[in-house]
N, C-alpha and C. Protein backbone atom coordinates (compact mmCIF):
# COMPACT_ATOMS: atom_id res chain seq x y z
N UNK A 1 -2.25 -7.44 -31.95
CA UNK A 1 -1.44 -7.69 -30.78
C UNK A 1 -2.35 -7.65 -29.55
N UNK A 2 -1.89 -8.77 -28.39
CA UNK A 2 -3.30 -8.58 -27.73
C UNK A 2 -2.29 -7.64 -26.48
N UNK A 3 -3.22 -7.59 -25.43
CA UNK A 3 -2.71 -6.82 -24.14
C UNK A 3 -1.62 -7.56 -23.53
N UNK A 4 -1.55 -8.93 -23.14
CA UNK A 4 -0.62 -9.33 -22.38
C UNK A 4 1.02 -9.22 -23.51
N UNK A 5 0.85 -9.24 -24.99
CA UNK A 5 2.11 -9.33 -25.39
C UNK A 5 2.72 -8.13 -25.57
N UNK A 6 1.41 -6.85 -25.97
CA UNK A 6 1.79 -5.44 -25.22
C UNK A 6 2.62 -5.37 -24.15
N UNK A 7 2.30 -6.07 -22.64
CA UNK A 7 2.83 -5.72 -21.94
C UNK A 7 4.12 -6.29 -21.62
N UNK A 8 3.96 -7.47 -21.95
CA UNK A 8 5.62 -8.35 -22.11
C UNK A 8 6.57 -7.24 -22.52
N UNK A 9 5.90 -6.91 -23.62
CA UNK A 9 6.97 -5.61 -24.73
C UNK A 9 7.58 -4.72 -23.56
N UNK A 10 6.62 -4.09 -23.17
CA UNK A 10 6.67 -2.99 -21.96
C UNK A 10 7.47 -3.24 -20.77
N UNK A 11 7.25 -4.63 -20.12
CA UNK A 11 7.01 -4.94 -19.14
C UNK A 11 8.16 -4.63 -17.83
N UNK A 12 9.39 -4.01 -18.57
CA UNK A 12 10.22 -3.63 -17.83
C UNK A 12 10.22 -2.37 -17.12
N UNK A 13 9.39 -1.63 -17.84
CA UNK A 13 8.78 -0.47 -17.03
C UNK A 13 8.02 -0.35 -16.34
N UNK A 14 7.67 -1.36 -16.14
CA UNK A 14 6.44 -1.96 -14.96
C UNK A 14 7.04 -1.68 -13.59
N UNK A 15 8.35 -2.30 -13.73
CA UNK A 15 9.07 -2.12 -12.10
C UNK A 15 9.16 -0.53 -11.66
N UNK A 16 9.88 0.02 -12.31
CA UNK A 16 10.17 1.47 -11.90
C UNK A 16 9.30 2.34 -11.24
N UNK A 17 7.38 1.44 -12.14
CA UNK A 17 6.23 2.54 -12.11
C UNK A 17 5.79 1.82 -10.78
N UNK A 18 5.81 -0.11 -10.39
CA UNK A 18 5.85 -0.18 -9.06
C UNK A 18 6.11 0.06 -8.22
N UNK A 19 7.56 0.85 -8.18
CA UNK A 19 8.33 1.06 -7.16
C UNK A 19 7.56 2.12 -6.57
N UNK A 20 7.71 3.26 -7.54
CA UNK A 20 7.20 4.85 -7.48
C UNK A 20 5.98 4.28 -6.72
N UNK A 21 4.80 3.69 -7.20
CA UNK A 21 3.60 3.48 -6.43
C UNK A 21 3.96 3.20 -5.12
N UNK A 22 4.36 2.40 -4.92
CA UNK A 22 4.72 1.39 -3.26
C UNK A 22 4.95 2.52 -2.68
N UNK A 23 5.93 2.81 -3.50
CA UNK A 23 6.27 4.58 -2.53
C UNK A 23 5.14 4.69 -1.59
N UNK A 24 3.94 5.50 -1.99
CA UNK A 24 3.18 6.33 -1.94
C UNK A 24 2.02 5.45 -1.03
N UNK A 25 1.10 4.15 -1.86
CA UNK A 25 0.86 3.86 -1.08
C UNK A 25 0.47 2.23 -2.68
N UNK A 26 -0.10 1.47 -2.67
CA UNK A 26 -0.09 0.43 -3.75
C UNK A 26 -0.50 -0.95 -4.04
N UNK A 27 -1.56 -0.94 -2.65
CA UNK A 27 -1.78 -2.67 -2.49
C UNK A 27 -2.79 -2.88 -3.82
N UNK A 28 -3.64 -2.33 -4.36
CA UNK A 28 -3.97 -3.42 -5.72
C UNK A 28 -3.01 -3.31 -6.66
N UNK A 29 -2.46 -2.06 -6.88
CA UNK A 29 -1.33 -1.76 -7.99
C UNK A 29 -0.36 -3.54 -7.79
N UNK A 30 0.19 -3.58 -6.59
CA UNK A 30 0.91 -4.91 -6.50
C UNK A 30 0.23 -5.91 -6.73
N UNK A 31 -1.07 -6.29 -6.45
CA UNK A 31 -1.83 -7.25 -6.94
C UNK A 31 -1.94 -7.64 -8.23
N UNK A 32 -2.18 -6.37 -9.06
CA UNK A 32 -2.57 -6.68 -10.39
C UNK A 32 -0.92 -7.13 -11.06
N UNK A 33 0.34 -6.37 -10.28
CA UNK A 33 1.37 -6.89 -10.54
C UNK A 33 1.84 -8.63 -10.73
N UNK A 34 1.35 -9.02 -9.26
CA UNK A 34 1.42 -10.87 -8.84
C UNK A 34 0.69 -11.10 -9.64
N UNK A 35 -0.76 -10.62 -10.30
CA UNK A 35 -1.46 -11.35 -11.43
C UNK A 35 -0.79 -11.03 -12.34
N UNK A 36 -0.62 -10.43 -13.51
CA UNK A 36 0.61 -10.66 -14.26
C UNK A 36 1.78 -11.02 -14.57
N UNK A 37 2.54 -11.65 -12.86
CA UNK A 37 3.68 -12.24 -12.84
C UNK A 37 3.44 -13.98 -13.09
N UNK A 38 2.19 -14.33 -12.45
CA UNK A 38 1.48 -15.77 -12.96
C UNK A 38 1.74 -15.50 -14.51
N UNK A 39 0.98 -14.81 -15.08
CA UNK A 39 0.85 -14.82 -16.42
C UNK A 39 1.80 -15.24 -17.51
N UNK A 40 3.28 -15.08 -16.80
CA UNK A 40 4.00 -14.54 -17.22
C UNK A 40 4.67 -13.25 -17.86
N UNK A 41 3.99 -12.61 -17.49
CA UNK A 41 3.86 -10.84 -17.95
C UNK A 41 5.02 -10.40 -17.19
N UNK A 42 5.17 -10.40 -15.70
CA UNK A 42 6.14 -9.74 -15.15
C UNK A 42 6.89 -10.58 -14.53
N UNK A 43 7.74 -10.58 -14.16
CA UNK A 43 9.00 -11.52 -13.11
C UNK A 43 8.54 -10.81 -11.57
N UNK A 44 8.36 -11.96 -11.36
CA UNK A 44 7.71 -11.81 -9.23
C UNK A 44 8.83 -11.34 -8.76
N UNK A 45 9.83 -11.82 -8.75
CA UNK A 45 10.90 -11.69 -7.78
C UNK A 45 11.41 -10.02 -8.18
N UNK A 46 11.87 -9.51 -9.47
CA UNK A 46 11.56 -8.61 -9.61
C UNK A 46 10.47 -7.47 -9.16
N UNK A 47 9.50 -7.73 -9.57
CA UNK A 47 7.81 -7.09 -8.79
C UNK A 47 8.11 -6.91 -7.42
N UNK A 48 8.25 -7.94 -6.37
CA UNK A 48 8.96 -8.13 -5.15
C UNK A 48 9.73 -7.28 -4.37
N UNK A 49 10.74 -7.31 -5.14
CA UNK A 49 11.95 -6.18 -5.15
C UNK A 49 11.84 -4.94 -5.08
N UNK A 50 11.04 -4.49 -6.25
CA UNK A 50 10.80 -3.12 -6.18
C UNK A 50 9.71 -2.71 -5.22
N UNK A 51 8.69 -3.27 -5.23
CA UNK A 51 7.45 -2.95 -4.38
C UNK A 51 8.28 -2.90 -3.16
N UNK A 52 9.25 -3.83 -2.84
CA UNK A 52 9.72 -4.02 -1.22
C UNK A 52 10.51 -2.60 -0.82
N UNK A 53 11.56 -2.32 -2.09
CA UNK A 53 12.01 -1.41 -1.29
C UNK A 53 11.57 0.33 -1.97
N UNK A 54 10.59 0.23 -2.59
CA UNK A 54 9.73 1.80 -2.62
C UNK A 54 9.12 1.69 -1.52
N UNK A 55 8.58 0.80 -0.78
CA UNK A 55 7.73 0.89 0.52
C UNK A 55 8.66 1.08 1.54
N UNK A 56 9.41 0.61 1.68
CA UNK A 56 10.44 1.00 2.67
C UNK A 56 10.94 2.30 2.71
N UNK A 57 11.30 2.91 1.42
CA UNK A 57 12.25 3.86 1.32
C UNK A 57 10.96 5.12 1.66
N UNK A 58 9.61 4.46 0.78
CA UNK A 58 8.35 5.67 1.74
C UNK A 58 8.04 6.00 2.69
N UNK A 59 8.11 4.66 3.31
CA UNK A 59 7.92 5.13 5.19
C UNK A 59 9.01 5.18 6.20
N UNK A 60 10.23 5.36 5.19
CA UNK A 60 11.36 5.68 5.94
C UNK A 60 11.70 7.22 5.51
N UNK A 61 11.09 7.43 4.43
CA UNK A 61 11.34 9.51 4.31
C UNK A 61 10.06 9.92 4.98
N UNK A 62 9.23 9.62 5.37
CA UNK A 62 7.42 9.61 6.38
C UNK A 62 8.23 9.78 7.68
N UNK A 63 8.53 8.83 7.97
CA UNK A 63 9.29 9.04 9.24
C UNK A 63 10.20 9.48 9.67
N UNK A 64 10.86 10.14 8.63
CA UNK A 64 11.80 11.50 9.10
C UNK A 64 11.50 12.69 8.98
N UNK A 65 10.40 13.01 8.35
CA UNK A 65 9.54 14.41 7.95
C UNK A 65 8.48 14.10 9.44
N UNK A 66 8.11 12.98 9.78
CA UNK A 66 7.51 13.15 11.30
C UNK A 66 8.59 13.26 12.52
N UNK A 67 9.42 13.10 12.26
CA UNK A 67 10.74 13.20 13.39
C UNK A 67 11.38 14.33 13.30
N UNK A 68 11.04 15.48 11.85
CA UNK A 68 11.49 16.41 11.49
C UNK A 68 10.55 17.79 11.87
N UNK A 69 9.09 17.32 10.92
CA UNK A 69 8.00 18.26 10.88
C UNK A 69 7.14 17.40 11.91
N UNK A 70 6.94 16.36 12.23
CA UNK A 70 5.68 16.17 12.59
C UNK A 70 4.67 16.65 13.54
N UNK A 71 5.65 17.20 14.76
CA UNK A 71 4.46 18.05 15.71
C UNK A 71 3.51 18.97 15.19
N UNK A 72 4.36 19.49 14.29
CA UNK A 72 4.21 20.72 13.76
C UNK A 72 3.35 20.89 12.85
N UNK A 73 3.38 19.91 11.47
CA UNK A 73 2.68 19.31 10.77
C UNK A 73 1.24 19.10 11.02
N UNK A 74 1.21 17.79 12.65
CA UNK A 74 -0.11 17.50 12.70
C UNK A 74 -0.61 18.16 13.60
N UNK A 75 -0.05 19.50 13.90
CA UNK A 75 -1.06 20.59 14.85
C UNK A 75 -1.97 21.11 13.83
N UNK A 76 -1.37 21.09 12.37
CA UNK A 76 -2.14 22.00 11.29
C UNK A 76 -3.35 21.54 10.56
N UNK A 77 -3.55 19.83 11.14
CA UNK A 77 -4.11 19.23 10.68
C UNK A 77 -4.99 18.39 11.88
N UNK A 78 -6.01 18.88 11.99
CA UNK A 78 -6.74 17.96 13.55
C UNK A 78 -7.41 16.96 13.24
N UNK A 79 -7.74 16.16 11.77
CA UNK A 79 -8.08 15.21 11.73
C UNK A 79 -6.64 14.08 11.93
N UNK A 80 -5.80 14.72 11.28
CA UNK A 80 -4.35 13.37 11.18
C UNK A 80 -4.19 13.44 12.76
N UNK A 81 -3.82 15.04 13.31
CA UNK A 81 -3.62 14.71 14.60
C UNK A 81 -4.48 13.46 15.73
N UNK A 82 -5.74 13.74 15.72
CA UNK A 82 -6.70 12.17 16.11
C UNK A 82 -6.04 11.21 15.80
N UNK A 83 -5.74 10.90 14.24
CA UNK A 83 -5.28 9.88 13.47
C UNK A 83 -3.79 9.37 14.62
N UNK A 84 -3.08 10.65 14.40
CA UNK A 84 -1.54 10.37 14.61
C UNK A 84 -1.72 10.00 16.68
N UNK A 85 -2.70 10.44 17.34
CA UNK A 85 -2.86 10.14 18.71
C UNK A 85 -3.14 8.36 19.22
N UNK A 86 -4.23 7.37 18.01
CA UNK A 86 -4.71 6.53 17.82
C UNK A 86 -3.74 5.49 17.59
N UNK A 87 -2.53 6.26 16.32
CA UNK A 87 -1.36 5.18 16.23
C UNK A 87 -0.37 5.20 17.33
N UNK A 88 0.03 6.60 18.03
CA UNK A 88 0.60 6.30 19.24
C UNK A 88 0.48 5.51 20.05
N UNK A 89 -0.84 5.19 20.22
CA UNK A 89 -1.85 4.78 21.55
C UNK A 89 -0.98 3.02 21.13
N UNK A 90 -1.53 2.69 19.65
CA UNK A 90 -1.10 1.24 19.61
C UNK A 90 0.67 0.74 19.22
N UNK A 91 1.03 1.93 19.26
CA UNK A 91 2.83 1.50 19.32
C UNK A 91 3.11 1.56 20.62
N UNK A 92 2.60 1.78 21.66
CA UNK A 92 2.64 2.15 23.00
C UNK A 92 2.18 0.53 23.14
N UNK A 93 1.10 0.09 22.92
CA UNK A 93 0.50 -1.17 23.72
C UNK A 93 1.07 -2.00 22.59
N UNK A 94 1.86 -2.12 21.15
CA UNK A 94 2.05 -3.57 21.13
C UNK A 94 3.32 -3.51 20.05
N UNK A 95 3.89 -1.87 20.22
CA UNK A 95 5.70 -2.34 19.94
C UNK A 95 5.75 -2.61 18.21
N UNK A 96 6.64 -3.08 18.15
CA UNK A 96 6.97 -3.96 17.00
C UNK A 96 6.37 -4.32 16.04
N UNK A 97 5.07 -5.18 16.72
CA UNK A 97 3.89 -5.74 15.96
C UNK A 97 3.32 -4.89 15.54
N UNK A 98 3.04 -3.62 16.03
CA UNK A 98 2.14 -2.59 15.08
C UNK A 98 3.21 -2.56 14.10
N UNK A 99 4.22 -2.28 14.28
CA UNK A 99 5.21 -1.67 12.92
C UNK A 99 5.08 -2.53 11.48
N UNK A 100 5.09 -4.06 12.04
CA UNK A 100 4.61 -4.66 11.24
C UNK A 100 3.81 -4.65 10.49
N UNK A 101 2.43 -4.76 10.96
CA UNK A 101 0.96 -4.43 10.56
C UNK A 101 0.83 -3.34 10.16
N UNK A 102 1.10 -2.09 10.14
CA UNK A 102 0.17 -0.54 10.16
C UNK A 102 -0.20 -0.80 8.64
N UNK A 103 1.06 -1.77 7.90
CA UNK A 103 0.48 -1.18 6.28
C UNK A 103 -0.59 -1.72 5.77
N UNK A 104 -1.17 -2.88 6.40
CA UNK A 104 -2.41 -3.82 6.44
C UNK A 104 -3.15 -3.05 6.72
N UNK A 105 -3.29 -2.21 7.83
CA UNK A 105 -4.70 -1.31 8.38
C UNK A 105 -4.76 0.08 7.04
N UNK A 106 -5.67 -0.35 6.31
CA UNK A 106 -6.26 0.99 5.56
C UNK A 106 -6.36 2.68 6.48
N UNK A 107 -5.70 2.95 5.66
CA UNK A 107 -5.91 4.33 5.77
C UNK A 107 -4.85 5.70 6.43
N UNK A 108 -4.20 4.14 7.59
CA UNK A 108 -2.93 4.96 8.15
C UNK A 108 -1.36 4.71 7.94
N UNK A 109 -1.69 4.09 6.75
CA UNK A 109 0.13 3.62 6.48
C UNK A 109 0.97 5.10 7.17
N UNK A 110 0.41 6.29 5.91
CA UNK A 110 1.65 7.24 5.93
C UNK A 110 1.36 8.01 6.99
N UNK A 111 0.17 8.20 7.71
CA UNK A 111 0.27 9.29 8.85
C UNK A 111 1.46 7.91 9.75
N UNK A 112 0.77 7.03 9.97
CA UNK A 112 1.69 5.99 11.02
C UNK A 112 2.86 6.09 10.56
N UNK A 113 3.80 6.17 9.76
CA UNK A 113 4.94 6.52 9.77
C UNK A 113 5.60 7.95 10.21
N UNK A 114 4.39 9.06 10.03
CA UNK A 114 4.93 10.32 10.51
C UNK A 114 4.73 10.18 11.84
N UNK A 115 3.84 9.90 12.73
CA UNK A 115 3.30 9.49 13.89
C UNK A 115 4.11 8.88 14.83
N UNK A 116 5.27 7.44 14.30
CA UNK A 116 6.21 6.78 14.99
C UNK A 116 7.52 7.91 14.85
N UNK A 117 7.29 8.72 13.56
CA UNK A 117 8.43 9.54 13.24
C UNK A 117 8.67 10.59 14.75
N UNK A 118 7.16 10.82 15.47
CA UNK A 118 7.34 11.83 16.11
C UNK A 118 7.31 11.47 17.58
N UNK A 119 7.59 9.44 17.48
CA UNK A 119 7.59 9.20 19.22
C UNK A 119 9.31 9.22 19.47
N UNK A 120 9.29 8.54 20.58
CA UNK A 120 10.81 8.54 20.86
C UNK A 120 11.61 7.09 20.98
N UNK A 121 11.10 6.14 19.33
CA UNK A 121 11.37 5.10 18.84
C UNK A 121 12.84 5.40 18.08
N UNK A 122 13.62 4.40 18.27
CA UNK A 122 15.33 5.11 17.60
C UNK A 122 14.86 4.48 16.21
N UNK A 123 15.44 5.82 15.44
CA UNK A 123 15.73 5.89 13.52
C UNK A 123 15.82 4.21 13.20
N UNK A 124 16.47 3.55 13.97
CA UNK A 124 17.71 2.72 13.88
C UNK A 124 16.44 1.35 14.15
N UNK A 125 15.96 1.66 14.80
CA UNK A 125 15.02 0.28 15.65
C UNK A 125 13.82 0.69 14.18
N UNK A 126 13.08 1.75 14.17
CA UNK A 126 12.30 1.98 13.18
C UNK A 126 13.15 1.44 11.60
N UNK A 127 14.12 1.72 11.09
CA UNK A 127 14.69 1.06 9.81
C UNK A 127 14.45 -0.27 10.05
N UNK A 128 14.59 -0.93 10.71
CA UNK A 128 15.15 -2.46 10.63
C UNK A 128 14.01 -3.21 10.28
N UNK A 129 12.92 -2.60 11.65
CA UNK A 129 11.27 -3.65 11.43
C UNK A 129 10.32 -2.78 10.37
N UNK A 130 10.88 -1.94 9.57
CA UNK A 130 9.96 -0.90 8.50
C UNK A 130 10.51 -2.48 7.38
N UNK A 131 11.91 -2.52 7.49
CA UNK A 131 12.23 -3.07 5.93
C UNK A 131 11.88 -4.60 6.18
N UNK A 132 11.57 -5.00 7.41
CA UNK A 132 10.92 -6.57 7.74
C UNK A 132 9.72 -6.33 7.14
N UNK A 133 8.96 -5.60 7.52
CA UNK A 133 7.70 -5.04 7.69
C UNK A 133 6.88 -4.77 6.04
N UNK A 134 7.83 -4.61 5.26
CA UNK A 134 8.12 -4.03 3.71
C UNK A 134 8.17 -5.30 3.10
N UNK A 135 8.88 -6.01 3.65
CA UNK A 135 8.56 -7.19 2.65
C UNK A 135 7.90 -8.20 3.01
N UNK A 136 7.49 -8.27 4.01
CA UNK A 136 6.14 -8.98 4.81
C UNK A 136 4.73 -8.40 3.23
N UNK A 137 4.81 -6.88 3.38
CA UNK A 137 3.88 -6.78 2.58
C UNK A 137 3.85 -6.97 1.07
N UNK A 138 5.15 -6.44 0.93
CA UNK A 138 5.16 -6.83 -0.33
C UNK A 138 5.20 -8.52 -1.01
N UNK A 139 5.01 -9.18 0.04
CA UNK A 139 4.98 -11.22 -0.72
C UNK A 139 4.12 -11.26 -0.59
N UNK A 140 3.08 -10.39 0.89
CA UNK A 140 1.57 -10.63 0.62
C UNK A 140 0.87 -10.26 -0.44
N UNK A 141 1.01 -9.02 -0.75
CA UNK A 141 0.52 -8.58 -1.74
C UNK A 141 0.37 -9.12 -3.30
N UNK A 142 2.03 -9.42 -3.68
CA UNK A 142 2.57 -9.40 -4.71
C UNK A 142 1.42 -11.27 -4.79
N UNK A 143 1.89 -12.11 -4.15
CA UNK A 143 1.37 -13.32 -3.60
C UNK A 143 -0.17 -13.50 -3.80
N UNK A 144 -0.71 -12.71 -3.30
CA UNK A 144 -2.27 -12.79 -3.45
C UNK A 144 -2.45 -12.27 -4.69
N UNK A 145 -1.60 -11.82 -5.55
CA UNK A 145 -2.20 -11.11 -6.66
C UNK A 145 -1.79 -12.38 -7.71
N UNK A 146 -0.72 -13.35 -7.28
CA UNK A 146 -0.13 -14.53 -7.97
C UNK A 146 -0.98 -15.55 -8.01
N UNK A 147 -2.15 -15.70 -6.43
CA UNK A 147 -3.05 -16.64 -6.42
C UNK A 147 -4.36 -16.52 -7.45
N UNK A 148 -4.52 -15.20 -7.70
CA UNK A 148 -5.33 -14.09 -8.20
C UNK A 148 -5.69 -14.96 -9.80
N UNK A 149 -3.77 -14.38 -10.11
CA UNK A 149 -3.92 -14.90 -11.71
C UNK A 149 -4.03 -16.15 -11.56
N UNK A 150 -3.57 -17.35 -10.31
CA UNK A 150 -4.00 -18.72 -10.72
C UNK A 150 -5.54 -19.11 -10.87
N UNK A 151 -6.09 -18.20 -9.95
CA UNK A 151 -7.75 -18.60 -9.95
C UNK A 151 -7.97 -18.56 -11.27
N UNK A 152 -7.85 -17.43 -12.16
CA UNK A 152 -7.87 -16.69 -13.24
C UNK A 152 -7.73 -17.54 -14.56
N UNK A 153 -6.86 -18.22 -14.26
CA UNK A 153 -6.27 -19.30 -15.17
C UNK A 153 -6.93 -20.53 -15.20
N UNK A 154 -7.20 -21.25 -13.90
CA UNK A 154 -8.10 -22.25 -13.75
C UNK A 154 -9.59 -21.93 -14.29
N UNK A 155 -10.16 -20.65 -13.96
CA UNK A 155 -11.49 -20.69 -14.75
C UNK A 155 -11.15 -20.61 -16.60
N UNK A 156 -10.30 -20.31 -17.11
CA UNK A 156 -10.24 -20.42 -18.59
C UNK A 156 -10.12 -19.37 -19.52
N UNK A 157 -9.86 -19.35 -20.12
CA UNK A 157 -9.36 -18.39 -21.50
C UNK A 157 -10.23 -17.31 -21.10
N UNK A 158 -11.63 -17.21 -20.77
CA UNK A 158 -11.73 -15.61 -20.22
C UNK A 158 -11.94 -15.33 -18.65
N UNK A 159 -11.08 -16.43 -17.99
CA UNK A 159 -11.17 -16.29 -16.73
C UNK A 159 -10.62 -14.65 -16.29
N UNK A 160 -9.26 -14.46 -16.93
CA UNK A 160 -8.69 -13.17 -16.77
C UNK A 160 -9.64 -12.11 -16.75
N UNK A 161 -10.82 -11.61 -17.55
CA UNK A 161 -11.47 -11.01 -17.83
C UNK A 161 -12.50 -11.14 -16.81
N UNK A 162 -12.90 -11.85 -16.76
CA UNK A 162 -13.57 -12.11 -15.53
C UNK A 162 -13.19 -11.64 -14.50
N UNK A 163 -12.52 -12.30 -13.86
CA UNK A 163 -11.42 -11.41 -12.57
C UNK A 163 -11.28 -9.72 -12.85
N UNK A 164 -10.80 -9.68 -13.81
CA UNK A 164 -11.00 -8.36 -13.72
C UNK A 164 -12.03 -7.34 -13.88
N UNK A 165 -13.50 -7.68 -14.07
CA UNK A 165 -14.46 -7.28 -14.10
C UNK A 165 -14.51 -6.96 -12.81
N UNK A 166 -14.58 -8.21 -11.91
CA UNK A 166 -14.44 -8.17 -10.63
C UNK A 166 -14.15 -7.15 -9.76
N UNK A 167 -12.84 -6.99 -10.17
CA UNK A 167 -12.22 -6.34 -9.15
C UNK A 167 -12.53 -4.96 -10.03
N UNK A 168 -12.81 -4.39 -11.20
CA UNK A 168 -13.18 -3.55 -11.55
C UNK A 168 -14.80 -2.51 -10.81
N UNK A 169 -15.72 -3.63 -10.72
CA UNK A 169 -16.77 -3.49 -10.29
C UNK A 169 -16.66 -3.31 -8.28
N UNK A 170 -15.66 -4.02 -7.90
CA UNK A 170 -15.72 -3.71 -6.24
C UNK A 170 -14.39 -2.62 -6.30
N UNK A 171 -13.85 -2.02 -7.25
CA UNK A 171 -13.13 -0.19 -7.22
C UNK A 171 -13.93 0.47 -7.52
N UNK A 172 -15.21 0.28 -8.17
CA UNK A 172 -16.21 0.59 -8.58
C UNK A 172 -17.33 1.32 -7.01
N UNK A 173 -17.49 -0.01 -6.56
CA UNK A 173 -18.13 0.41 -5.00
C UNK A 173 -17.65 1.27 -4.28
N UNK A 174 -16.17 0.86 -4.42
CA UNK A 174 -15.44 1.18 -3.08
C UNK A 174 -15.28 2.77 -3.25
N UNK A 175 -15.31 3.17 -4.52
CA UNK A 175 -15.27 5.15 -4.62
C UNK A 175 -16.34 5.60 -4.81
N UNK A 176 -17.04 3.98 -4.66
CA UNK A 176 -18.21 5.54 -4.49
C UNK A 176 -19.03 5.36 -3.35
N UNK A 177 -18.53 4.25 -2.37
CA UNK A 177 -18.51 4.25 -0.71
C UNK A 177 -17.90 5.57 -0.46
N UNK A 178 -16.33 5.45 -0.62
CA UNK A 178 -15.39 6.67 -0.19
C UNK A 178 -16.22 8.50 -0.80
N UNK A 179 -17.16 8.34 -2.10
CA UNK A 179 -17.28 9.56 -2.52
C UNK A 179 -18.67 9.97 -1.17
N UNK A 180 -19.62 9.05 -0.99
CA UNK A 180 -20.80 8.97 0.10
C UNK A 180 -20.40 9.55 0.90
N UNK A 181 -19.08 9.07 1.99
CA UNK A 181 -18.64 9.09 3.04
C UNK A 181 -18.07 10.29 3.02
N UNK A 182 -17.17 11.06 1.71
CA UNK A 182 -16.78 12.24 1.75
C UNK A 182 -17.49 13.22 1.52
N UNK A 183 -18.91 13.18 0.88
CA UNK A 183 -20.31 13.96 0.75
C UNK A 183 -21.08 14.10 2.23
N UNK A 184 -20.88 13.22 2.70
CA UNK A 184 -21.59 13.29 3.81
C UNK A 184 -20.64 14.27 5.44
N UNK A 185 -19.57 13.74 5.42
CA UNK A 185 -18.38 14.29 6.30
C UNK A 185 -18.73 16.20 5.66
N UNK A 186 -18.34 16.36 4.83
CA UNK A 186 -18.50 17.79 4.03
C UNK A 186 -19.86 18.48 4.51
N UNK A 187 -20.87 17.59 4.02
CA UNK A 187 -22.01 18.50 4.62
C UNK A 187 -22.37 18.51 6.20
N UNK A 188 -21.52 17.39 7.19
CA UNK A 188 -21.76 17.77 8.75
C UNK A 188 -20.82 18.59 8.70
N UNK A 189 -19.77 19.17 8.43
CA UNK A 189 -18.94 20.17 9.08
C UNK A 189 -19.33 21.35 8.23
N UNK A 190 -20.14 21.87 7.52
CA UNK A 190 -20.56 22.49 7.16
C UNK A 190 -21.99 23.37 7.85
N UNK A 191 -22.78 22.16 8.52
CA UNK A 191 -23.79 22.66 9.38
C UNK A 191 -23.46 23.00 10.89
């Protein structure tokens, strides 16, 4: 049995475990999703769905634990606090459009949701452009991961494999950029 008819088998549990991710935080998780929805492995619109509203429903409990805890929270923490001062600064100068974007900018999805949680943006105005905002990302995502498997497909029977070497080898870099960067941060606050 190879992997993709494995996952066909499976493949309904795929959504549930997307959702849970999106939650949290999930842009290759959704990618590798849109590449398997090409495949036929998963149903997009499905994939879609769930990714759309675990992301929503994440940075809509983010932003009530910052509307709840957040002063409080990021006094305990003086790097998020920086963090959470930086996203103020740009919901202040461009509204809406950040709300849109924050989940594009690496690194501050969830402080930026505790962060707007703790300006004096209404619940009500924050729901509306979070769940625009949610599925903005989730077609990008899901989408680029759909173009993903077409590339994938056009190079040929081990195009898949290929691609995923790929992207295996630049998660590969990228932690051990992030492990450098966290070796190095560790030993300046240490001296």
């Amino acid at each position: 049995m190879d992997w993709i008819t494995w996952l066909q088998e499976w493949g309904n549990a795929f959504y549930p475990l997307a959702f849970f991710w999106a939650f949290f935080e999930g842009e290759t998780f959704v990618i590798f999703g849109g590449m398997g929805a090409q495949l036929g492995v998963f149903n997009l619109y499905w994939l879609v769905a769930s990714v759309w509203i675990g992301s929503f429903l994440g940075d809509q409990l983010w932003f009530w634990m910052g509307r709840r805890w957040g002063a409080k929270a990021l006094a305990r923490f003086p790097a998020a606090e920086v963090h959470s001062a930086r996203v103020l600064r740009w919901l202040e100068m461009y509204g809406v459009g950040f709300i849109l974007v924050f989940r594009f900018l690496y690194g501050i999805r969830n402080i930026a949701s505790v962060a707007v949680g703790t300006s004096r943006m209404p619940w009500r105005r924050f729901m509306v452009w979070n769940f625009v905002a949610a599925g903005i990302w989730a077609w990008s995502f899901a989408g680029a991961g759909y173009l993903f498997g077409e590339a994938a497909a056009s190079i040929g029977e081990s195009g898949t494999k290929i691609l995923l070497l790929i992207a295996a080898a630049i998660a590969v870099l990228w932690i051990a950029f992030k492990s450098i960067r966290w070796v190095r941060r560790r030993a300046t606050s240490q001296v």
